[in-house]
PDB file of N, CA and C in Angstrom:
ATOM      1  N   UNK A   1     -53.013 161.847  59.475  1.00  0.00           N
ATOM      2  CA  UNK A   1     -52.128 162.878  59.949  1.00  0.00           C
ATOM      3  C   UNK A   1     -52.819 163.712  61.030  1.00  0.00           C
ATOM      4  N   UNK A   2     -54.198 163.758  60.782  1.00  0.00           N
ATOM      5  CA  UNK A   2     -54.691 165.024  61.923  1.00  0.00           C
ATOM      6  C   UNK A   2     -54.899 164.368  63.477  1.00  0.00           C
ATOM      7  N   UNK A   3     -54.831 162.752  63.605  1.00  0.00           N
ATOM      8  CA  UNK A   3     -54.638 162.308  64.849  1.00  0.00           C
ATOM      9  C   UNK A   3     -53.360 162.219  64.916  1.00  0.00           C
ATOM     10  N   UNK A   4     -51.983 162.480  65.170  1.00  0.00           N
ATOM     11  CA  UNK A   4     -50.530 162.828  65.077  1.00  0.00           C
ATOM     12  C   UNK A   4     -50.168 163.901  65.621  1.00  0.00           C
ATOM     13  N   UNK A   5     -49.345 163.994  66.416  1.00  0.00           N
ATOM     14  CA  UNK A   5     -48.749 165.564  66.668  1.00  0.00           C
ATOM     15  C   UNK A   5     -47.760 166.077  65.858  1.00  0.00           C
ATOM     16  N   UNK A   6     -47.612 167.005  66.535  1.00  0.00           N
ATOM     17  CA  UNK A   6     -46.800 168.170  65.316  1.00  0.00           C
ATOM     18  C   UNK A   6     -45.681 167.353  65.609  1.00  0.00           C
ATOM     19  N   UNK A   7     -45.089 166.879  66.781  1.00  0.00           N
ATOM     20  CA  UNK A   7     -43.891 166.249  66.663  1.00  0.00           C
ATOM     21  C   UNK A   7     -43.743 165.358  65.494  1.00  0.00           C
ATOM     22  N   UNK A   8     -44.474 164.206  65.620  1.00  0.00           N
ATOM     23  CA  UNK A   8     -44.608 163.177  64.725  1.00  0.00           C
ATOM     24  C   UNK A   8     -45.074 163.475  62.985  1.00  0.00           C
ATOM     25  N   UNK A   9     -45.528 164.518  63.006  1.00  0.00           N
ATOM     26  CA  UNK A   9     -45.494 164.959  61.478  1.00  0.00           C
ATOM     27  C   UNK A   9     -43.975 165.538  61.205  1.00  0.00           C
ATOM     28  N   UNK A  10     -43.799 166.318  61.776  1.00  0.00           N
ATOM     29  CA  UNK A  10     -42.431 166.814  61.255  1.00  0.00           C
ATOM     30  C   UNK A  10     -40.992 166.104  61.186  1.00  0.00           C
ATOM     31  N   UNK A  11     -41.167 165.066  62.472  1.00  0.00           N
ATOM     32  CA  UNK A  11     -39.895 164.388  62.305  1.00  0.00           C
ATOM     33  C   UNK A  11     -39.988 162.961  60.878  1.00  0.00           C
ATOM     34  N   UNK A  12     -41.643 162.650  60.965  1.00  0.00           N
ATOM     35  CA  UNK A  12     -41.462 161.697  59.781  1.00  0.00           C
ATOM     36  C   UNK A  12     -41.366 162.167  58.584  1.00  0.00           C
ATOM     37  N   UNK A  13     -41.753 163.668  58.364  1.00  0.00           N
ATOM     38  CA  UNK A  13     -41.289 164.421  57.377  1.00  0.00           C
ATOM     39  C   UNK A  13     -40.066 164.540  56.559  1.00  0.00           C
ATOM     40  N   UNK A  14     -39.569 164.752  58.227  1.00  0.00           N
ATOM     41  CA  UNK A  14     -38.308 165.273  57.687  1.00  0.00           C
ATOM     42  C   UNK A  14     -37.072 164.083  57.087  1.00  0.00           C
ATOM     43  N   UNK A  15     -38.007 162.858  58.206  1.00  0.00           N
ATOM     44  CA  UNK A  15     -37.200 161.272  57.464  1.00  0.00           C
ATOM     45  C   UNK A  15     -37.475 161.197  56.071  1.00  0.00           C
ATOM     46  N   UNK A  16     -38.471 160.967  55.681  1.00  0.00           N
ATOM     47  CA  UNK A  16     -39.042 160.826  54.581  1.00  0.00           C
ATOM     48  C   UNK A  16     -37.800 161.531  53.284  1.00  0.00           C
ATOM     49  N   UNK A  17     -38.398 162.893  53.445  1.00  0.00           N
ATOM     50  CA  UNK A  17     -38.311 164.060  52.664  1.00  0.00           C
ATOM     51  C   UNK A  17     -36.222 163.618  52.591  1.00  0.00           C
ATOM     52  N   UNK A  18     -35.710 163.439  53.676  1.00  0.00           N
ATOM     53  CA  UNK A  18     -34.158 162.819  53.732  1.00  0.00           C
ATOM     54  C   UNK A  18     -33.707 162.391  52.790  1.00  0.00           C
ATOM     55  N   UNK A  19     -34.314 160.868  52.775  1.00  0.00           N
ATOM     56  CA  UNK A  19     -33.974 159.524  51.888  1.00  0.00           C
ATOM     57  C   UNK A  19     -34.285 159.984  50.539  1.00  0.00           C
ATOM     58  N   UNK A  20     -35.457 160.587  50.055  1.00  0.00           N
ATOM     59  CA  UNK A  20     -36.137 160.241  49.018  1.00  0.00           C
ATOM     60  C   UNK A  20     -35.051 161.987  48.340  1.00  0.00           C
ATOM     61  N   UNK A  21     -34.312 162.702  49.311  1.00  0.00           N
ATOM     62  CA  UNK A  21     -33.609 163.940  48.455  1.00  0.00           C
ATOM     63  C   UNK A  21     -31.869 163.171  48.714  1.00  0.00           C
ATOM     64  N   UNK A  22     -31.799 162.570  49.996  1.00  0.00           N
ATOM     65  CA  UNK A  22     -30.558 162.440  50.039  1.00  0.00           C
ATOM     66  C   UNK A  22     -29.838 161.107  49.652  1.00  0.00           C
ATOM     67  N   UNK A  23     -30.848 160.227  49.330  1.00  0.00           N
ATOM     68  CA  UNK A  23     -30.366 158.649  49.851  1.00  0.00           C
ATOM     69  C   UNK A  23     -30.911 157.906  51.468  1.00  0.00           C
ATOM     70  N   UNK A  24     -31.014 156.576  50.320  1.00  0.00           N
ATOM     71  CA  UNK A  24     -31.533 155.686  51.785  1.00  0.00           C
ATOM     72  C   UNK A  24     -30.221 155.684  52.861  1.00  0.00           C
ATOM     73  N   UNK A  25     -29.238 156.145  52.827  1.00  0.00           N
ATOM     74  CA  UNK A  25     -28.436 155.857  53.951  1.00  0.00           C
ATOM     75  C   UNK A  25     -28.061 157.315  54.718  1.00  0.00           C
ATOM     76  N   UNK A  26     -29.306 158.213  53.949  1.00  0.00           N
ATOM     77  CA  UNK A  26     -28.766 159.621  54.953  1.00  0.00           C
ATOM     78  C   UNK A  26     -28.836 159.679  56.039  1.00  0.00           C
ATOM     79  N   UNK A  27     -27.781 160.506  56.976  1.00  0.00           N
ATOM     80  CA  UNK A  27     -28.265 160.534  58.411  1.00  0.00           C
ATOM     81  C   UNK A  27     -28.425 162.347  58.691  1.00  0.00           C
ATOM     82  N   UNK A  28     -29.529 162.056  58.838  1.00  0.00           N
ATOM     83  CA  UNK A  28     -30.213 163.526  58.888  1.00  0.00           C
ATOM     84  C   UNK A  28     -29.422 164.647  60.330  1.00  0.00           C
ATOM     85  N   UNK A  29     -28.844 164.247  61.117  1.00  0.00           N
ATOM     86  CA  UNK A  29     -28.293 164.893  62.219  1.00  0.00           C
ATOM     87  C   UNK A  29     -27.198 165.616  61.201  1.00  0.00           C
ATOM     88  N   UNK A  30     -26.172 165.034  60.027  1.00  0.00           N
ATOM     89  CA  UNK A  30     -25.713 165.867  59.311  1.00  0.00           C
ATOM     90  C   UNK A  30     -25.944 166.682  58.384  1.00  0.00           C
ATOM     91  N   UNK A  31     -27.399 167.211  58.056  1.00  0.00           N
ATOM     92  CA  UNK A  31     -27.551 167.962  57.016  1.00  0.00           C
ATOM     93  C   UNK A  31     -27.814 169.480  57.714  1.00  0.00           C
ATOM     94  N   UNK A  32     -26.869 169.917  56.739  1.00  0.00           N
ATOM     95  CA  UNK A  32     -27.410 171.158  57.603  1.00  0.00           C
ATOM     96  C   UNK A  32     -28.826 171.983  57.597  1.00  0.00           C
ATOM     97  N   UNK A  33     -28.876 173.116  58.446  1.00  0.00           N
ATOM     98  CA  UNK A  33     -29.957 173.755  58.534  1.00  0.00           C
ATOM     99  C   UNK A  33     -31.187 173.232  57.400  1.00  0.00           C
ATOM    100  N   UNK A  34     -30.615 174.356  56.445  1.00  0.00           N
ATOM    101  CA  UNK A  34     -31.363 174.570  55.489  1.00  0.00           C
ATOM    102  C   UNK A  34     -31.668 173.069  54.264  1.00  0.00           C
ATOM    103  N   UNK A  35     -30.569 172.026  54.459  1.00  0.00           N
ATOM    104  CA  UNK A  35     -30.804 170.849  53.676  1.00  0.00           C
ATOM    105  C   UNK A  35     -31.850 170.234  54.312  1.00  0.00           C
ATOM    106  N   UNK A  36     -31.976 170.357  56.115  1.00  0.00           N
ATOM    107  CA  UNK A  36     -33.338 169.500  56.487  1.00  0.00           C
ATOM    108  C   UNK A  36     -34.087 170.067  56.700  1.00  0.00           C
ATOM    109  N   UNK A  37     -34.399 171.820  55.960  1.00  0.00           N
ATOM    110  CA  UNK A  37     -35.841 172.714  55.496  1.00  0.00           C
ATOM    111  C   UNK A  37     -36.115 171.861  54.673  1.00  0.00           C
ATOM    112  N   UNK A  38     -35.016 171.668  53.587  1.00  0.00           N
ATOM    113  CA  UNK A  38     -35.655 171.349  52.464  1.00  0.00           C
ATOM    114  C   UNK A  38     -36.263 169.889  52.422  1.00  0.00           C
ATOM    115  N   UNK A  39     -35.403 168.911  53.188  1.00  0.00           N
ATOM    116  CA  UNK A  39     -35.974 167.410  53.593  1.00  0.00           C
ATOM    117  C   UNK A  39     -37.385 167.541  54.332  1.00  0.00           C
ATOM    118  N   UNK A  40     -37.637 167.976  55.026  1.00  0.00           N
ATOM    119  CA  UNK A  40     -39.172 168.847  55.442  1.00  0.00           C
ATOM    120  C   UNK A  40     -40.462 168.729  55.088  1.00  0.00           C
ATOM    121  N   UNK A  41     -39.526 170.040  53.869  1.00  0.00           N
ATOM    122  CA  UNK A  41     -40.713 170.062  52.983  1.00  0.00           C
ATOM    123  C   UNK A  41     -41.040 169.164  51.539  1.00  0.00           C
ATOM    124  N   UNK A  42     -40.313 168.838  51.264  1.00  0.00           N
ATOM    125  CA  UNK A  42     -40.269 167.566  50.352  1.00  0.00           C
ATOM    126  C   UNK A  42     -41.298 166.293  50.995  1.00  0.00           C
ATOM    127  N   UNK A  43     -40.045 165.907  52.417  1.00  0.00           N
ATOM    128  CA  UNK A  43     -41.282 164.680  52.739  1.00  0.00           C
ATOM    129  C   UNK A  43     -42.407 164.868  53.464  1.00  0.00           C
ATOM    130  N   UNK A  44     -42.742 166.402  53.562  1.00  0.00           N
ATOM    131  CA  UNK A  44     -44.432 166.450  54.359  1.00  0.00           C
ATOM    132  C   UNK A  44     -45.409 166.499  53.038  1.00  0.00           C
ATOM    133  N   UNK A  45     -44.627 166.783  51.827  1.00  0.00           N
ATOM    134  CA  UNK A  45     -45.599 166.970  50.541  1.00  0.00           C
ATOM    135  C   UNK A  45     -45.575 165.801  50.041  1.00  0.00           C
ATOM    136  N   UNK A  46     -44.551 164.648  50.500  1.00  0.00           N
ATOM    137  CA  UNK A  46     -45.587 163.354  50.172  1.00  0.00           C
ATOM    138  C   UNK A  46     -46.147 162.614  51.473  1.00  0.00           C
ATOM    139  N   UNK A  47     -46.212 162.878  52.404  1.00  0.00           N
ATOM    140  CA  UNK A  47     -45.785 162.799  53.611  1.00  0.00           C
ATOM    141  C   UNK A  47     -47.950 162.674  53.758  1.00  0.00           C
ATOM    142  N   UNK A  48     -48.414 163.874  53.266  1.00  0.00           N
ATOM    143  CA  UNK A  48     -49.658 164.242  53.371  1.00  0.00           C
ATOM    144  C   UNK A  48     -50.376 163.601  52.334  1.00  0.00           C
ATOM    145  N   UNK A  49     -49.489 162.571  51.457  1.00  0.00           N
ATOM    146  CA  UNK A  49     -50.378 162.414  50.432  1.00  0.00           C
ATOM    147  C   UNK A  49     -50.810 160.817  50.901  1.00  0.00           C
ATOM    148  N   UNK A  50     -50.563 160.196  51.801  1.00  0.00           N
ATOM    149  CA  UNK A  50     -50.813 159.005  52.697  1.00  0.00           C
ATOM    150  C   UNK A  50     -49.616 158.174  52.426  1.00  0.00           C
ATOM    151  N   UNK A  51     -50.342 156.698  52.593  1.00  0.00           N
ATOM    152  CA  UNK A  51     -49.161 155.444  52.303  1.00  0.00           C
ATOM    153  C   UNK A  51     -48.542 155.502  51.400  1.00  0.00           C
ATOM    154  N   UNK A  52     -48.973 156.210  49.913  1.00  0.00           N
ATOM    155  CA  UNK A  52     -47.664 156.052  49.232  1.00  0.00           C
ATOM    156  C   UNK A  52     -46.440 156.391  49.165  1.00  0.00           C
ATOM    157  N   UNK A  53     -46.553 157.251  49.989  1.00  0.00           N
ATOM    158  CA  UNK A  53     -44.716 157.418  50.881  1.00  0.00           C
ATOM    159  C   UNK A  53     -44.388 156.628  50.931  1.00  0.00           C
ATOM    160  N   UNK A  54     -44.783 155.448  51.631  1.00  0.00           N
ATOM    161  CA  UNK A  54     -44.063 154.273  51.900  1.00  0.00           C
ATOM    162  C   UNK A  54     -43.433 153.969  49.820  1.00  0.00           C
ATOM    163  N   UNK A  55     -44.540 153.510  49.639  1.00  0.00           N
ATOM    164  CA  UNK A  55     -44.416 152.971  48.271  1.00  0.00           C
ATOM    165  C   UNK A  55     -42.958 153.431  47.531  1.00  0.00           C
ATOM    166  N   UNK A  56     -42.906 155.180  47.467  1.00  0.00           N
ATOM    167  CA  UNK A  56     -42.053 155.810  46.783  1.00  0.00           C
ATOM    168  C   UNK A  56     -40.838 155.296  47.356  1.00  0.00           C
ATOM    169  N   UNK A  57     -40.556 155.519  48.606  1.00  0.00           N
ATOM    170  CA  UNK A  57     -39.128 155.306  49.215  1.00  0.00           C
ATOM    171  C   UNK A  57     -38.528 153.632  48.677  1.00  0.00           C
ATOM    172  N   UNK A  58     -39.601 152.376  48.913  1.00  0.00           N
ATOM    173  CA  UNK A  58     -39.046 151.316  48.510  1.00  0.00           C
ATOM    174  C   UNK A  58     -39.337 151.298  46.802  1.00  0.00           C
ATOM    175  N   UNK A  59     -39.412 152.092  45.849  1.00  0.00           N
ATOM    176  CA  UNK A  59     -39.542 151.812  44.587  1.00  0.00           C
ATOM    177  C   UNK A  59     -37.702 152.760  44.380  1.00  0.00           C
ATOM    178  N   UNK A  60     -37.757 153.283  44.912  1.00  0.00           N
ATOM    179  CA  UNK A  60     -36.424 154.106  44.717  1.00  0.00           C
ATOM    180  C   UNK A  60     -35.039 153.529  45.677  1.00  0.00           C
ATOM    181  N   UNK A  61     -35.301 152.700  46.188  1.00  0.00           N
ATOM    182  CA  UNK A  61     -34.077 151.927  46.873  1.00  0.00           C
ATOM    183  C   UNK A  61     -33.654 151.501  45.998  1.00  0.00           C
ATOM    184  N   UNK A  62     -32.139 151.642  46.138  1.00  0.00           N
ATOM    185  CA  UNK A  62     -31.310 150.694  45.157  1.00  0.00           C
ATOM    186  C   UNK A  62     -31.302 149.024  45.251  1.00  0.00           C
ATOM    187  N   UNK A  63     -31.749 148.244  46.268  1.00  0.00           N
ATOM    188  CA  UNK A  63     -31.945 147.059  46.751  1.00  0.00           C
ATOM    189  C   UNK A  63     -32.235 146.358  45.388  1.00  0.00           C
ATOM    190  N   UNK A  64     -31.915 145.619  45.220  1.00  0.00           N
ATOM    191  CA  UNK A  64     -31.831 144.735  44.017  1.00  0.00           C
ATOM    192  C   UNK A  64     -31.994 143.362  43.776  1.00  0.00           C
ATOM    193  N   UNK A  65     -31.555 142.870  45.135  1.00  0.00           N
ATOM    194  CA  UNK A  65     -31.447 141.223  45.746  1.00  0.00           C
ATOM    195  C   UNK A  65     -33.211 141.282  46.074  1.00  0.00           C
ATOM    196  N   UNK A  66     -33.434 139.829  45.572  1.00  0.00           N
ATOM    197  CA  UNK A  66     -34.890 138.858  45.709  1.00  0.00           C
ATOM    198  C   UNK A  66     -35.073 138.822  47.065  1.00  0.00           C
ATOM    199  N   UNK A  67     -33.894 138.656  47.898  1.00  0.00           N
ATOM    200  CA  UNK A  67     -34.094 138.063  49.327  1.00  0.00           C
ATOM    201  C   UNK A  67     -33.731 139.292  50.109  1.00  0.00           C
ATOM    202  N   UNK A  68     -33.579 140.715  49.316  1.00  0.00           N
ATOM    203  CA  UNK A  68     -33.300 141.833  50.520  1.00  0.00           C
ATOM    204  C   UNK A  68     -34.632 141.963  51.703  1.00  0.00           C
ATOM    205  N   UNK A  69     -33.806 142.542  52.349  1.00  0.00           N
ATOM    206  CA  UNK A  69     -35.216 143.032  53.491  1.00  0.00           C
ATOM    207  C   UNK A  69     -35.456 144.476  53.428  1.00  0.00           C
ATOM    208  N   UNK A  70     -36.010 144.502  54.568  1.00  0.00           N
ATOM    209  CA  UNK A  70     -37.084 145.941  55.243  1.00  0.00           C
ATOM    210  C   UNK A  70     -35.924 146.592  54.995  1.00  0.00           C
ATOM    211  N   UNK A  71     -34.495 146.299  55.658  1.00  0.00           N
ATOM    212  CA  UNK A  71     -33.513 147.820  55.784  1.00  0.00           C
ATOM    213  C   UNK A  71     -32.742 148.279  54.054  1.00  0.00           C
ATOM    214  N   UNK A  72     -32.813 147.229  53.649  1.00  0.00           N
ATOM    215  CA  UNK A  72     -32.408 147.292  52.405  1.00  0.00           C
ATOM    216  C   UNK A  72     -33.075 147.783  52.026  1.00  0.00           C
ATOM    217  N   UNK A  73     -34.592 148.174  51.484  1.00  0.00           N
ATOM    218  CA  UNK A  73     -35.896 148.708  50.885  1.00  0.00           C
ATOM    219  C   UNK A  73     -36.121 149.906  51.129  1.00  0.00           C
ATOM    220  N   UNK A  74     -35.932 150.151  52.669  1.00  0.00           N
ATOM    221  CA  UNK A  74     -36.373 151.038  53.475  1.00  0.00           C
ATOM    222  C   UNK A  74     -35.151 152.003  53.672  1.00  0.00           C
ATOM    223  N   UNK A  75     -33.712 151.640  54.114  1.00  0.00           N
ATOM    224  CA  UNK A  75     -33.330 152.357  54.713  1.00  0.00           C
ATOM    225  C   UNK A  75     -33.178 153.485  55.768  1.00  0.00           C
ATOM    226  N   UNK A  76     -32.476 154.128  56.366  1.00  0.00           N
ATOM    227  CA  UNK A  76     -32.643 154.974  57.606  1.00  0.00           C
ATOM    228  C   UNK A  76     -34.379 155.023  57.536  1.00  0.00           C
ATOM    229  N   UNK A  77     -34.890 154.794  57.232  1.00  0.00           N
ATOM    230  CA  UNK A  77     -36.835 154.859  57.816  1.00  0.00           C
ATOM    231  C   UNK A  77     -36.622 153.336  58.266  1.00  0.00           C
ATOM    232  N   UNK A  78     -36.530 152.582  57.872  1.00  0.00           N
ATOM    233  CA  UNK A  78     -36.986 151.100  58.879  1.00  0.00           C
ATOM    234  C   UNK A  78     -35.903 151.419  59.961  1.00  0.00           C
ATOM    235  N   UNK A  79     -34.825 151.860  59.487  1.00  0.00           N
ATOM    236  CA  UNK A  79     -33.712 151.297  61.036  1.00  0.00           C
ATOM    237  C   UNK A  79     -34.685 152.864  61.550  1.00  0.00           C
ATOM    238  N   UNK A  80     -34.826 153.747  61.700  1.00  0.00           N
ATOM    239  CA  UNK A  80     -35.713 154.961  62.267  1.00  0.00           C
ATOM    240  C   UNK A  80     -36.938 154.515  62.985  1.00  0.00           C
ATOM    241  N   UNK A  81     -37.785 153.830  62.258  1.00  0.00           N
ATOM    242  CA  UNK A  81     -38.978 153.340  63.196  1.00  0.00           C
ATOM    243  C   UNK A  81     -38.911 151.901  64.003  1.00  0.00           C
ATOM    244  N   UNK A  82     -37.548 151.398  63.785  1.00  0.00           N
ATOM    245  CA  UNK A  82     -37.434 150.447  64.177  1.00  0.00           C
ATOM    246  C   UNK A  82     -37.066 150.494  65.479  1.00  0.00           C
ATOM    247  N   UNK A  83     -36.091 151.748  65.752  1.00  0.00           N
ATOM    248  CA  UNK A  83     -35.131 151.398  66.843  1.00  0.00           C
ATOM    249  C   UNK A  83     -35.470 153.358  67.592  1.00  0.00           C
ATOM    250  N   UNK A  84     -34.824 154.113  66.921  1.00  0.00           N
ATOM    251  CA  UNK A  84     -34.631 155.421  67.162  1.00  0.00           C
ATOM    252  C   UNK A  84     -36.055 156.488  67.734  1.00  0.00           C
ATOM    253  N   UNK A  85     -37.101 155.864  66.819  1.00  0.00           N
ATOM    254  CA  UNK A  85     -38.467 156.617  67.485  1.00  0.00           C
ATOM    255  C   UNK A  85     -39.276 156.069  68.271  1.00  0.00           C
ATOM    256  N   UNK A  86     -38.974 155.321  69.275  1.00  0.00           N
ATOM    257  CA  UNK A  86     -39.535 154.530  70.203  1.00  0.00           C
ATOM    258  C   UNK A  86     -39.898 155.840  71.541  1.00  0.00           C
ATOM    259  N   UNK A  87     -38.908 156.914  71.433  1.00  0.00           N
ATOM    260  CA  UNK A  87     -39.210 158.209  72.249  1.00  0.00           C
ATOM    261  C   UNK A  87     -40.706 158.990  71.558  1.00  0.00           C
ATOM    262  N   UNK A  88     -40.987 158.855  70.744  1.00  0.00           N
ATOM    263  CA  UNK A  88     -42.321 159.729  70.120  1.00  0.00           C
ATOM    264  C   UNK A  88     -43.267 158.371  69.690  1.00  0.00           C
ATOM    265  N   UNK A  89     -44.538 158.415  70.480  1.00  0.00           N
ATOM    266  CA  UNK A  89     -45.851 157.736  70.627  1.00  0.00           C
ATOM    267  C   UNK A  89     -45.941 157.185  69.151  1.00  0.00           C
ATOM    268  N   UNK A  90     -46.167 155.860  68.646  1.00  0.00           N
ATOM    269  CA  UNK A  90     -46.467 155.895  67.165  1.00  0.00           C
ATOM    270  C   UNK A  90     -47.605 156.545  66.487  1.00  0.00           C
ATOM    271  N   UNK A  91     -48.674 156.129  67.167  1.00  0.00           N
ATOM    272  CA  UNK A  91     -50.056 156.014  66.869  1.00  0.00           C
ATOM    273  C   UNK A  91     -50.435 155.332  65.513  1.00  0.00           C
ATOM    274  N   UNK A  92     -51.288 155.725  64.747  1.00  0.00           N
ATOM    275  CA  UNK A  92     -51.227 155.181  63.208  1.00  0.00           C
ATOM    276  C   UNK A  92     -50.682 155.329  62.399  1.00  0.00           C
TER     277      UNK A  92
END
């Protein structure tokens, strides 16, 4: 996290912190104000705790099928880093 900018902490935060309060199919442009404080701070507090973010989000997908994929697992975070944050630098 400390090679990352503030951009890139907060917006994967706030993905994170989304899915794992709202559902893998939230789209965060509709929550209001204070629902994506709270998406925020939720996913910067696992957000900081490393890769197992990843872990949590695909243990809590509803995906069920042997042969699902990344978007099924992942939801709005794979279609998010897939397509949408190509404007903010990845880095690690």
């Amino acid at each position: 996290m400390a090679s990352q900018t503030l951009e890139q902490v907060l917006a994967a935060s706030e993905m994170i912190g989304g899915i794992l309060q709202y559902g893998h199919k939230v789209t965060l442009t509709k929550l209001s104000s204070a629902e994506s404080e709270e998406a925020t701070d939720i996913g910067f507090s696992i957000y900081s705790e490393g890769p197992e973010a990843v872990d949590t989000i695909r243990r809590t997908s509803p995906a069920t099928a042997v042969q699902a994929g990344p978007l099924a697992y992942y939801g709005r975070l794979f279609d998010w880093l897939d397509r949408r944050a190509n404007s903010i630098r990845p880095d690690p």
